[in-house]
Protein backbone atom coordinates (compact mmCIF):
# COMPACT_ATOMS: atom_id res chain seq x y z
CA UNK A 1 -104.52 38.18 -22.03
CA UNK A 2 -100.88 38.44 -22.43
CA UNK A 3 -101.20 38.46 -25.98
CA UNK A 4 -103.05 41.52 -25.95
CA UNK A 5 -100.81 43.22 -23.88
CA UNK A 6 -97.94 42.47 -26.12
CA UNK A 7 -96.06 40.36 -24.40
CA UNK A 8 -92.62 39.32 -26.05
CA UNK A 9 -93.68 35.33 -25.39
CA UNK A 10 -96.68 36.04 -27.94
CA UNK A 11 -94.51 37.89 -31.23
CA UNK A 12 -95.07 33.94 -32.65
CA UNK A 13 -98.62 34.05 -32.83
CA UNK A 14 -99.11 37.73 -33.54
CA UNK A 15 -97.33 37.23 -36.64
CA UNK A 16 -99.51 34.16 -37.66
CA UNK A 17 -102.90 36.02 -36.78
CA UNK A 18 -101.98 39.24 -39.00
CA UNK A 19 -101.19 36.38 -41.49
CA UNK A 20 -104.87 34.83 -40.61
CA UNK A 21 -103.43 31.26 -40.25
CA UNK A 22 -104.88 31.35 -36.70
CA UNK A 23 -108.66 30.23 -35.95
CA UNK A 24 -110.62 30.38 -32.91
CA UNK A 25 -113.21 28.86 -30.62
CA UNK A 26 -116.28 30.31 -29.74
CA UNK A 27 -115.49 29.91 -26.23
CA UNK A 28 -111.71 31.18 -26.35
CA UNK A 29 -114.23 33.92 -27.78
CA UNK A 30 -116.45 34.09 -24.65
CA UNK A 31 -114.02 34.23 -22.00
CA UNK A 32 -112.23 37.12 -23.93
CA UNK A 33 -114.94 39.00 -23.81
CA UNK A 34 -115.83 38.20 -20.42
CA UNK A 35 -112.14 40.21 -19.47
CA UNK A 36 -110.97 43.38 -19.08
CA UNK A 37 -109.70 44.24 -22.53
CA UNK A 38 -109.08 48.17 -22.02
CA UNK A 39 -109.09 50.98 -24.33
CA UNK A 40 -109.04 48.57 -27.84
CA UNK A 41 -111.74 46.55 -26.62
CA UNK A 42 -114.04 47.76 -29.62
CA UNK A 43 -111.33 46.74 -31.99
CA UNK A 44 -110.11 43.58 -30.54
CA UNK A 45 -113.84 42.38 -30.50
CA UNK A 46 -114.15 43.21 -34.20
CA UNK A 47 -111.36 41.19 -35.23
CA UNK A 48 -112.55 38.14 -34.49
CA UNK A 49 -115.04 38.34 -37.37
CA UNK A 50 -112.00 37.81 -39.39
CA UNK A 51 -111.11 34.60 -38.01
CA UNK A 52 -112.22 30.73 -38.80
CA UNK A 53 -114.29 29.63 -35.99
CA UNK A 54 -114.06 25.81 -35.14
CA UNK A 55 -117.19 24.27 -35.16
CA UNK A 56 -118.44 23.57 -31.82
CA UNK A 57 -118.32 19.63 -30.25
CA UNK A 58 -121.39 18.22 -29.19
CA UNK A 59 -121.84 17.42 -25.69
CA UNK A 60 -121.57 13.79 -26.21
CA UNK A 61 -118.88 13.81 -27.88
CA UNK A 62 -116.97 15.57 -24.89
CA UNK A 63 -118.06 12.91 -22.74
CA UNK A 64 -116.82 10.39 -24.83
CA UNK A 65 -113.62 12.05 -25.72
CA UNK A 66 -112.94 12.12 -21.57
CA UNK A 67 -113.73 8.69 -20.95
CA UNK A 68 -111.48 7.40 -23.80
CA UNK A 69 -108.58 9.54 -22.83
CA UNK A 70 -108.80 9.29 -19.23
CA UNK A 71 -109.38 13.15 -18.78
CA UNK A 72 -111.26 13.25 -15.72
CA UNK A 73 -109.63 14.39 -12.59
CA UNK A 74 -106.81 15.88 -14.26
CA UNK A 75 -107.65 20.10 -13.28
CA UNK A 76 -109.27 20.49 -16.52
CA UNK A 77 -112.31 22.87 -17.29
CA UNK A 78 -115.09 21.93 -19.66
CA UNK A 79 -113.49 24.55 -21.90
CA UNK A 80 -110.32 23.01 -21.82
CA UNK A 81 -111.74 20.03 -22.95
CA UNK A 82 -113.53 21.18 -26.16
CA UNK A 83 -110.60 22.61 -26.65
CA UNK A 84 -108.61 19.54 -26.53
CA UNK A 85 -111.13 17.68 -28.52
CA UNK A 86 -112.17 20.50 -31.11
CA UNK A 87 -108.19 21.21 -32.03
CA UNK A 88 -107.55 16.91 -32.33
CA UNK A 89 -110.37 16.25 -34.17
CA UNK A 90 -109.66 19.53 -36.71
CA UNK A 91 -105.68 18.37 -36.45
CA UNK A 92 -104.84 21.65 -35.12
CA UNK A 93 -102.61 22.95 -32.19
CA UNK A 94 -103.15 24.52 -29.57
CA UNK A 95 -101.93 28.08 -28.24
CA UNK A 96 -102.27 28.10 -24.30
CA UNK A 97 -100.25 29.33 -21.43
CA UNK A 98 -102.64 27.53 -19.13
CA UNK A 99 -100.11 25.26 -17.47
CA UNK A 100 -102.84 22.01 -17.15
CA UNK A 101 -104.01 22.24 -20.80
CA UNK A 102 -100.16 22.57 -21.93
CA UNK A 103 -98.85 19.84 -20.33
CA UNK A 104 -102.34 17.47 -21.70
CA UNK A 105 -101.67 18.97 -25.34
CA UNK A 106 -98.18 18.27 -25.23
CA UNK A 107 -99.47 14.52 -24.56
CA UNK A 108 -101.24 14.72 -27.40
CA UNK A 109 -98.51 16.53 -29.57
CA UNK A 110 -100.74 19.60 -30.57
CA UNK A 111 -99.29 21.86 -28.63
CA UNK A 112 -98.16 25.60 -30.46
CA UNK A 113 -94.36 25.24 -30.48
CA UNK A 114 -93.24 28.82 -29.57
């Protein structure tokens, strides 16, 4: 959410969205729209018609993906983890603040670089 509140950490990222070299997850999706987005909620929602949506993982191949990596017992949510797996397998990186998904990205060198 600190992106929408204009945070200084997010001016990165803000310029590569109104650039539209950002995509999304439909999840990252979900759980936005599951928040408190205030008076531009209408507009924020509509902009995400404009991005590229990764395609979603299959279940299996989340459970796979864990047991290869070792990601169990590590604080992750199951969101975290198609994120993980949906922004390797796409060679993407990933935008968090979430300390626990950072610090796994970072592992895996696909973290955003601010």
């Amino acid at each position: 959410m600190s992106f929408f509140k204009g945070e200084p950490k997010t001016k990165k990222i803000a310029k590569q969205l109104t650039e539209l070299k950002i995509c999304t997850h439909e999840f990252v999706i979900g759980e936005i729209v599951a928040g408190h987005l205030g008076p531009k909620r209408k507009t924020i929602l509509e902009s995400f018609r404009f991005l590229e949506k990764i395609p979603l993982a299959k279940t299996e191949e989340i459970l796979l993906f864990v047991e290869k990596e070792k990601l169990y017992a590590k604080g992750l949510s199951w969101i975290d983890l198609h994120l993980l797996f949906s922004t390797l397998s796409h060679q993407l990186n990933l935008w968090t603040f979430d300390q626990k998904l950072l610090k796994i990205a970072r592992g895996f060198n696909i973290e955003f670089k601010t």
